[in-house]
C-alpha atoms as a PDB file:
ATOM      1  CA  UNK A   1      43.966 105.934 -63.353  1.00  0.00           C
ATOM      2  CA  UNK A   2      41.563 104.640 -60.953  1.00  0.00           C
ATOM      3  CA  UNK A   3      39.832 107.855 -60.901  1.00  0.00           C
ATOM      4  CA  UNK A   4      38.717 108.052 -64.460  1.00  0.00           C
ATOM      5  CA  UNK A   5      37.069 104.747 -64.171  1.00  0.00           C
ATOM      6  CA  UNK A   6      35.271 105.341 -60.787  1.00  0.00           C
ATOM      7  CA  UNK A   7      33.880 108.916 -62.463  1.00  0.00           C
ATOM      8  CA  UNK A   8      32.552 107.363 -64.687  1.00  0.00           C
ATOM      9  CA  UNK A   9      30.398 105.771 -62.614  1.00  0.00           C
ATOM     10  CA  UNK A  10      28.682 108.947 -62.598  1.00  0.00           C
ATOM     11  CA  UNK A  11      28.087 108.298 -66.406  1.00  0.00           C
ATOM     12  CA  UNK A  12      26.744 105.210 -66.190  1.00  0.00           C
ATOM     13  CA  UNK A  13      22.728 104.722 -65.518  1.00  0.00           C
ATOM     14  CA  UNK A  14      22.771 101.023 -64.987  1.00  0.00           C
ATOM     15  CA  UNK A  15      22.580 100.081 -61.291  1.00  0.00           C
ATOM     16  CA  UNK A  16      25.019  97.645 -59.517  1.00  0.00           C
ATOM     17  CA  UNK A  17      25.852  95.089 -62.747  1.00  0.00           C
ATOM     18  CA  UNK A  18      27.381  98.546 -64.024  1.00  0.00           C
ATOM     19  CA  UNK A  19      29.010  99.314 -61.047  1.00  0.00           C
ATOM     20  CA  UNK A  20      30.716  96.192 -60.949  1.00  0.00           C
ATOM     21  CA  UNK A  21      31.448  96.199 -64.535  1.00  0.00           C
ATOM     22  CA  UNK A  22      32.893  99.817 -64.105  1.00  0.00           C
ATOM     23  CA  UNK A  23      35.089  98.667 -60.625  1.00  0.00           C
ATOM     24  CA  UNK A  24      36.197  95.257 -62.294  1.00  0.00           C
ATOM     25  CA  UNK A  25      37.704  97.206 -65.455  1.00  0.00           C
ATOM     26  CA  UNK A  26      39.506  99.346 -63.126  1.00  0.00           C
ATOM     27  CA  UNK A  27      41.366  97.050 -61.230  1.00  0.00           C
ATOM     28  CA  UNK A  28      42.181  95.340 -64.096  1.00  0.00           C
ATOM     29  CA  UNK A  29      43.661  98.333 -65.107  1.00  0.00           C
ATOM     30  CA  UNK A  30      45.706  98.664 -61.777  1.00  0.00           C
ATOM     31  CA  UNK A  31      46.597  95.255 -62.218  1.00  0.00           C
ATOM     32  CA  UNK A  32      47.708  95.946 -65.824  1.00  0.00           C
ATOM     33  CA  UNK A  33      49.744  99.210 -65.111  1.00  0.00           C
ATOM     34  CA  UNK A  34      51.185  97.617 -62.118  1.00  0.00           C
ATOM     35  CA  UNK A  35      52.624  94.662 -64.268  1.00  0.00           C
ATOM     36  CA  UNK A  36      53.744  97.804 -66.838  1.00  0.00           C
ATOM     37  CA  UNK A  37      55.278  99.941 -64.002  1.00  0.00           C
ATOM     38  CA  UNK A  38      57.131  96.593 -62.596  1.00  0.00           C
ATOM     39  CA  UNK A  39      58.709  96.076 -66.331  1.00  0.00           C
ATOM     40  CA  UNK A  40      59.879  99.397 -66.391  1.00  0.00           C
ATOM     41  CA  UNK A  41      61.412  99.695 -63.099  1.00  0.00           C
ATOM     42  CA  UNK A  42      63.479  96.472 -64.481  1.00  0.00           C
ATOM     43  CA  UNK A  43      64.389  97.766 -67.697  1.00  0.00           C
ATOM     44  CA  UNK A  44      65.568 101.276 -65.899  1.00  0.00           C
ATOM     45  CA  UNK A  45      67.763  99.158 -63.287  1.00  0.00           C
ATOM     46  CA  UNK A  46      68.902  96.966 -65.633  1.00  0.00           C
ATOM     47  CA  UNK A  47      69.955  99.863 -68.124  1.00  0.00           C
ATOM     48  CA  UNK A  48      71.836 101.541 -65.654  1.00  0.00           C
ATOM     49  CA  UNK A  49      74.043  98.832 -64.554  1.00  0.00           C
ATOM     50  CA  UNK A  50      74.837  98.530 -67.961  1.00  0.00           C
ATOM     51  CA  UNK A  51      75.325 102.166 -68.502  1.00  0.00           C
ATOM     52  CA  UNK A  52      77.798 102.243 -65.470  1.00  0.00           C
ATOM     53  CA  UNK A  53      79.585  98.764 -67.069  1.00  0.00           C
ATOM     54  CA  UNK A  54      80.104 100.975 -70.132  1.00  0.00           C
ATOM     55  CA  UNK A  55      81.463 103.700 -68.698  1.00  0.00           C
ATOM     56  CA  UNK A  56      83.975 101.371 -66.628  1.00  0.00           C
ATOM     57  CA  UNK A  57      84.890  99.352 -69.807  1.00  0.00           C
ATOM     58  CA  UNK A  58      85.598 102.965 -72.121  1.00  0.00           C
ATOM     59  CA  UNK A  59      87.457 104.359 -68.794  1.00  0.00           C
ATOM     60  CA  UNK A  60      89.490 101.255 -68.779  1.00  0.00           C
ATOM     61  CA  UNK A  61      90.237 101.313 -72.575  1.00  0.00           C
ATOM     62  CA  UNK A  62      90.567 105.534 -73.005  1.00  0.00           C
ATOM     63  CA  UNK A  63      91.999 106.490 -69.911  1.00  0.00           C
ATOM     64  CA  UNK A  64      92.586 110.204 -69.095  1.00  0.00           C
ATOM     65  CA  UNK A  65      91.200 111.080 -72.438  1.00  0.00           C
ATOM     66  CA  UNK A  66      88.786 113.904 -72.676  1.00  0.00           C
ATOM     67  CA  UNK A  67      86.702 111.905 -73.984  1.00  0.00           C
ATOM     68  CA  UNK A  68      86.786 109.619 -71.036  1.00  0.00           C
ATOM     69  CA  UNK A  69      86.418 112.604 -68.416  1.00  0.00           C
ATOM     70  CA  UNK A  70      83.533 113.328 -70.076  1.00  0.00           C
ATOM     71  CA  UNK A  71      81.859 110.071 -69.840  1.00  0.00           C
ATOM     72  CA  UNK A  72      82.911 110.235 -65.761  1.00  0.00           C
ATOM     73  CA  UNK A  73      81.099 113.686 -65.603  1.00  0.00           C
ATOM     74  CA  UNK A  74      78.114 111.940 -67.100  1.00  0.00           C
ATOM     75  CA  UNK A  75      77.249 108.999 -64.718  1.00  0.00           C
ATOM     76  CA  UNK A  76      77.809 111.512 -61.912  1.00  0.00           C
ATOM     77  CA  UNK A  77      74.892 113.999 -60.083  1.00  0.00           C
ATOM     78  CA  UNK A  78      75.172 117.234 -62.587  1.00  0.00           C
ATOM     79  CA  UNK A  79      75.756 118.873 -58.917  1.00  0.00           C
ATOM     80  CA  UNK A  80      78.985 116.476 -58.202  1.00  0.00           C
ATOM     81  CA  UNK A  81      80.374 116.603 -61.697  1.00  0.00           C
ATOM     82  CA  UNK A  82      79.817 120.552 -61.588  1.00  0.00           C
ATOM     83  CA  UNK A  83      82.291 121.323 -58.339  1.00  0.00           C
ATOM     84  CA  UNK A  84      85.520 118.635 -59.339  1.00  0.00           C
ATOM     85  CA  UNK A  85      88.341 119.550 -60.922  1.00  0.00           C
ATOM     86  CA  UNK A  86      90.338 118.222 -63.306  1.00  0.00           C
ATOM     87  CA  UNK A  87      92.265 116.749 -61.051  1.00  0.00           C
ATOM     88  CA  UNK A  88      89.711 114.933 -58.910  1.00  0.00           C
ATOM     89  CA  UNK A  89      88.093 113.807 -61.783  1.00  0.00           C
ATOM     90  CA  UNK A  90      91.348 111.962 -62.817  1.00  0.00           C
ATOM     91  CA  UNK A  91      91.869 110.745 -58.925  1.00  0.00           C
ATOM     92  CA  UNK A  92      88.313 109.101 -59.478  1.00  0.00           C
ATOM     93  CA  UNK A  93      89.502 107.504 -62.762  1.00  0.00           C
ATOM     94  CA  UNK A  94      92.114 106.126 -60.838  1.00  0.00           C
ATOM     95  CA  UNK A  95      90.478 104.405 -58.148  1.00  0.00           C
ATOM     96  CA  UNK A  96      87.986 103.303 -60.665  1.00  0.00           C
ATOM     97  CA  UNK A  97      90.622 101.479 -62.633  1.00  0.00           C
ATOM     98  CA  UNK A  98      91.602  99.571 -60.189  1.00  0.00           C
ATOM     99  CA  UNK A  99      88.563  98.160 -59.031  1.00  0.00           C
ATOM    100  CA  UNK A 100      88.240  94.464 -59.940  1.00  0.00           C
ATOM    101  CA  UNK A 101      87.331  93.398 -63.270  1.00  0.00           C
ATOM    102  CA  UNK A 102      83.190  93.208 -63.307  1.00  0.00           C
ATOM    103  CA  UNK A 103      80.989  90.101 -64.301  1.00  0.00           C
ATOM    104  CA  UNK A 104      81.177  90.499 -68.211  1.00  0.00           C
ATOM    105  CA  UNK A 105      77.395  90.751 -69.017  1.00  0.00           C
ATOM    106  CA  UNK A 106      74.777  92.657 -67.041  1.00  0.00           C
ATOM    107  CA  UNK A 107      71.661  90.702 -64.927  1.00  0.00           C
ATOM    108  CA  UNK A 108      69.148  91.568 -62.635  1.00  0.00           C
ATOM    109  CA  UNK A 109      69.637  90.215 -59.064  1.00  0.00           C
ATOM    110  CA  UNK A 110      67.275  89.496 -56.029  1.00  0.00           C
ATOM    111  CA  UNK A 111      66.994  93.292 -55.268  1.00  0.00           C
ATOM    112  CA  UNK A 112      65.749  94.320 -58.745  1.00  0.00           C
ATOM    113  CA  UNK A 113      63.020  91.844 -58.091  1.00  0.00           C
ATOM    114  CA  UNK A 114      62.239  92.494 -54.988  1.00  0.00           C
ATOM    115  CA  UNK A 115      61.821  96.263 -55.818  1.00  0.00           C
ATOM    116  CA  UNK A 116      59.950  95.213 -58.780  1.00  0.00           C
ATOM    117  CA  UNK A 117      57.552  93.257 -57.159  1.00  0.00           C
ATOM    118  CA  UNK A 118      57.166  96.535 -54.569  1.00  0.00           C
ATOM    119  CA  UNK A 119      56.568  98.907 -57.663  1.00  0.00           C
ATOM    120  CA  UNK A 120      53.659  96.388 -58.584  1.00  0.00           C
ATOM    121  CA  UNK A 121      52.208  95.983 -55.287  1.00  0.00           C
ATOM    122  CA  UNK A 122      52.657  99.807 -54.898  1.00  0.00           C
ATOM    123  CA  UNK A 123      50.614 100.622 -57.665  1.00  0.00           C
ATOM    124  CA  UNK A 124      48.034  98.023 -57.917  1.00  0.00           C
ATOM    125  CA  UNK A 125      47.080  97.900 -54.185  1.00  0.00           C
ATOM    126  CA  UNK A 126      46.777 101.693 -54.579  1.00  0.00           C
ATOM    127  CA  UNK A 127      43.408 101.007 -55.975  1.00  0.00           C
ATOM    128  CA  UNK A 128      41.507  99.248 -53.402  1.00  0.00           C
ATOM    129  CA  UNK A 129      41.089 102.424 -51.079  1.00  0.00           C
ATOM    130  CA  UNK A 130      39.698 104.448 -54.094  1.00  0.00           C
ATOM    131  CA  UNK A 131      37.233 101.346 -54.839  1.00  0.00           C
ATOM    132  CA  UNK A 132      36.116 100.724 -51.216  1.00  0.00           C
ATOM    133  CA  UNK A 133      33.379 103.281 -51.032  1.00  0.00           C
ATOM    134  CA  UNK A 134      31.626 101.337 -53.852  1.00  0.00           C
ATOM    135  CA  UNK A 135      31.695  98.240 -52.235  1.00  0.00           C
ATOM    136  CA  UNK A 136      30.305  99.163 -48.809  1.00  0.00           C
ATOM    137  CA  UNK A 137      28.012 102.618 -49.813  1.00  0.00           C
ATOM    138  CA  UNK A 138      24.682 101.267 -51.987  1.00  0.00           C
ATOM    139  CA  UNK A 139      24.314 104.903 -53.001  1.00  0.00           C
ATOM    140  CA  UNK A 140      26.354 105.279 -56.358  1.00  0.00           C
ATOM    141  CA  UNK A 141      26.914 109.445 -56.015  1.00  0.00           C
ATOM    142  CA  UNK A 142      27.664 109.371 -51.863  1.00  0.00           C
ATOM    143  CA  UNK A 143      30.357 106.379 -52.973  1.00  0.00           C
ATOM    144  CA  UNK A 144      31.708 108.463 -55.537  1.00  0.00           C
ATOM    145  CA  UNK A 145      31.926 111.416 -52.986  1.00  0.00           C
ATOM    146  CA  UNK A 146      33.672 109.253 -50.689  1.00  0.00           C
ATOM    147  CA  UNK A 147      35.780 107.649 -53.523  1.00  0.00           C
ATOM    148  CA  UNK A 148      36.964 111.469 -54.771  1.00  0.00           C
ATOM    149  CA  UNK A 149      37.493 112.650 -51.361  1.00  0.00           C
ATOM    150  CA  UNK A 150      39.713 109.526 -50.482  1.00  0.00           C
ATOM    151  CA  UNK A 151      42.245 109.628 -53.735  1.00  0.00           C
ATOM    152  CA  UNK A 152      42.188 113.289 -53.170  1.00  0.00           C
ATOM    153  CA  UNK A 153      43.819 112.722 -49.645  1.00  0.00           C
ATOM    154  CA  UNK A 154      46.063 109.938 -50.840  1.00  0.00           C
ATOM    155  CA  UNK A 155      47.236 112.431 -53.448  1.00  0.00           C
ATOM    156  CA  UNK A 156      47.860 114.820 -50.712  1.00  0.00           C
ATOM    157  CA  UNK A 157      49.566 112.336 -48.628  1.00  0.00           C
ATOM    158  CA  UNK A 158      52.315 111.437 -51.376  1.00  0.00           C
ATOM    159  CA  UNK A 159      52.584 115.368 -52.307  1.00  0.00           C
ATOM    160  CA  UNK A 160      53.605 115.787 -48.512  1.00  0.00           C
ATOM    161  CA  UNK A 161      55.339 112.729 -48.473  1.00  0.00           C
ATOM    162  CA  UNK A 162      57.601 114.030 -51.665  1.00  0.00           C
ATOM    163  CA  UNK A 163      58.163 117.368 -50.365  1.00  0.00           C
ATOM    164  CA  UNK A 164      59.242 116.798 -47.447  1.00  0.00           C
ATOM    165  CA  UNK A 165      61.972 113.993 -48.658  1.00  0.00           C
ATOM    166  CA  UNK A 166      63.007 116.765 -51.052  1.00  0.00           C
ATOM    167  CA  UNK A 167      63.063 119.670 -48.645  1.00  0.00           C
ATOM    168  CA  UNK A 168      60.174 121.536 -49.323  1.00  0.00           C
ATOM    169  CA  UNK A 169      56.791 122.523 -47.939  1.00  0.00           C
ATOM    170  CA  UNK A 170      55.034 118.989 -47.085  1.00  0.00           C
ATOM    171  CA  UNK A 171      51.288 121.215 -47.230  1.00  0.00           C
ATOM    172  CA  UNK A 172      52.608 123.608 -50.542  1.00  0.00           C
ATOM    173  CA  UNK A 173      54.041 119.967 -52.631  1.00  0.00           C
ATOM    174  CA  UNK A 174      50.824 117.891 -50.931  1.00  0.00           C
ATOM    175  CA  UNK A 175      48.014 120.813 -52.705  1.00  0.00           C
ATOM    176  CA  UNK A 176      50.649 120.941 -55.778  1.00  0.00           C
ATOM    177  CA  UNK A 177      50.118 117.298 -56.296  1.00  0.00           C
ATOM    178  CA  UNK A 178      46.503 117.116 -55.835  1.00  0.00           C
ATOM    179  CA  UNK A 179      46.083 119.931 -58.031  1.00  0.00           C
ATOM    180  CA  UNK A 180      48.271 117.802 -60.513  1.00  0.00           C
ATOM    181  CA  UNK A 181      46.363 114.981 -59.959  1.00  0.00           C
ATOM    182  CA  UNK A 182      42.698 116.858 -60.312  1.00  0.00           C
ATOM    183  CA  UNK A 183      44.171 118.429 -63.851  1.00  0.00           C
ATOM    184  CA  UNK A 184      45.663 115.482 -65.332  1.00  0.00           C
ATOM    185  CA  UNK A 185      42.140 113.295 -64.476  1.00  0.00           C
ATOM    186  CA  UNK A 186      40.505 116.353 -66.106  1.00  0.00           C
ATOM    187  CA  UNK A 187      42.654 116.401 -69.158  1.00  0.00           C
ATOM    188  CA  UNK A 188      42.490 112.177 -69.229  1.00  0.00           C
ATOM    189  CA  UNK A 189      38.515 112.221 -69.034  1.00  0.00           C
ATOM    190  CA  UNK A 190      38.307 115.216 -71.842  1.00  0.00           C
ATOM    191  CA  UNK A 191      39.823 112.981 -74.282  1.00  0.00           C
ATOM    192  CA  UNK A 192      37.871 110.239 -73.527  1.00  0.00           C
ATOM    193  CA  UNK A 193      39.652 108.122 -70.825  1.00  0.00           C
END
């Protein structure tokens, strides 16, 4: 996001008041997304636990009905549900029946928030090293070097980072993602972004 604005720095033949105008709009864009992303990581929580409350209320009211097995299956990892048996699948109905009865309506607790409030900070603090160069660098094209060359590495960084927490190359997922990332800034500036 942050990279479409600070290219089009580039663009822009003003001097510093355009700068400024250009680095304001994209941390209020950080700041907007960030707010967005936060909302979204609330609504997905919140869906779940109510997802996983309707699949303990139908178990409750169908058990041992296809129908029911199915609906197991479905809140499980497709790996998990893939490997039980029919059996298993009604020892795990089992031991979910007799769990206690669950608060009747769905709500997000401290957690939610918390991780909310980390998906916000995630996102819009993930701006400031991209805008840095501008601030301390006069020179408009050297800052946007330095700008580039940073988000590039922090693209790297959370390629590695993914890879390795899913098992694969850290240096093949890191040049993946910055590839990704180069593409999709490409594609967002093309149509105008």
């Amino acid at each position: 996001m942050v990279l479409t604005f600070t290219s089009s720095i580039s663009v822009a033949e003003g001097g510093a008041a355009d700068t400024r105008m250009v680095l304001g709009a994209a941390i209020a864009c950080n700041l907007a997304w960030g707010i967005v992303d936060a909302a979204m990581y609330l609504l997905a929580n919140f869906t779940a636990r109510a997802r996983g409350l309707a699949t303990l209320r139908a178990l409750r009211e169908g058990h041992r009905s296809p129908a029911t097995h199915g609906r197991v299956l479905e809140a499980l990892p497709p790996l998990i549900a893939a490997v039980l048996t029919p059996i298993e699948v009604d020892s795990l109905c089992d031991r979910l029946n007799r769990l206690p009865e669950p608060a009747a309506l769905v709500s997000l607790n401290r957690a939610d928030l918390l991780g909310a409030a980390g998906v916000f900070l995630l996102v819009f603090l993930s701006t400031f090293p991209i805008v840095i160069p501008f601030v301390v660098v006069r020179d408009a094209p050297v800052a946007l070097r330095a700008s580039n060359a940073i988000a590039i590495a922090m693209m790297f960084a959370t390629g590695w980072s993914l890879g390795r927490y899913s098992g694969r190359s850290g240096w093949g997922t890191g040049l993946g993602m910055v590839a990704l990332g180069l593409l999709l800034v490409g594609i967002t500036m093309a149509l105008g972004g």
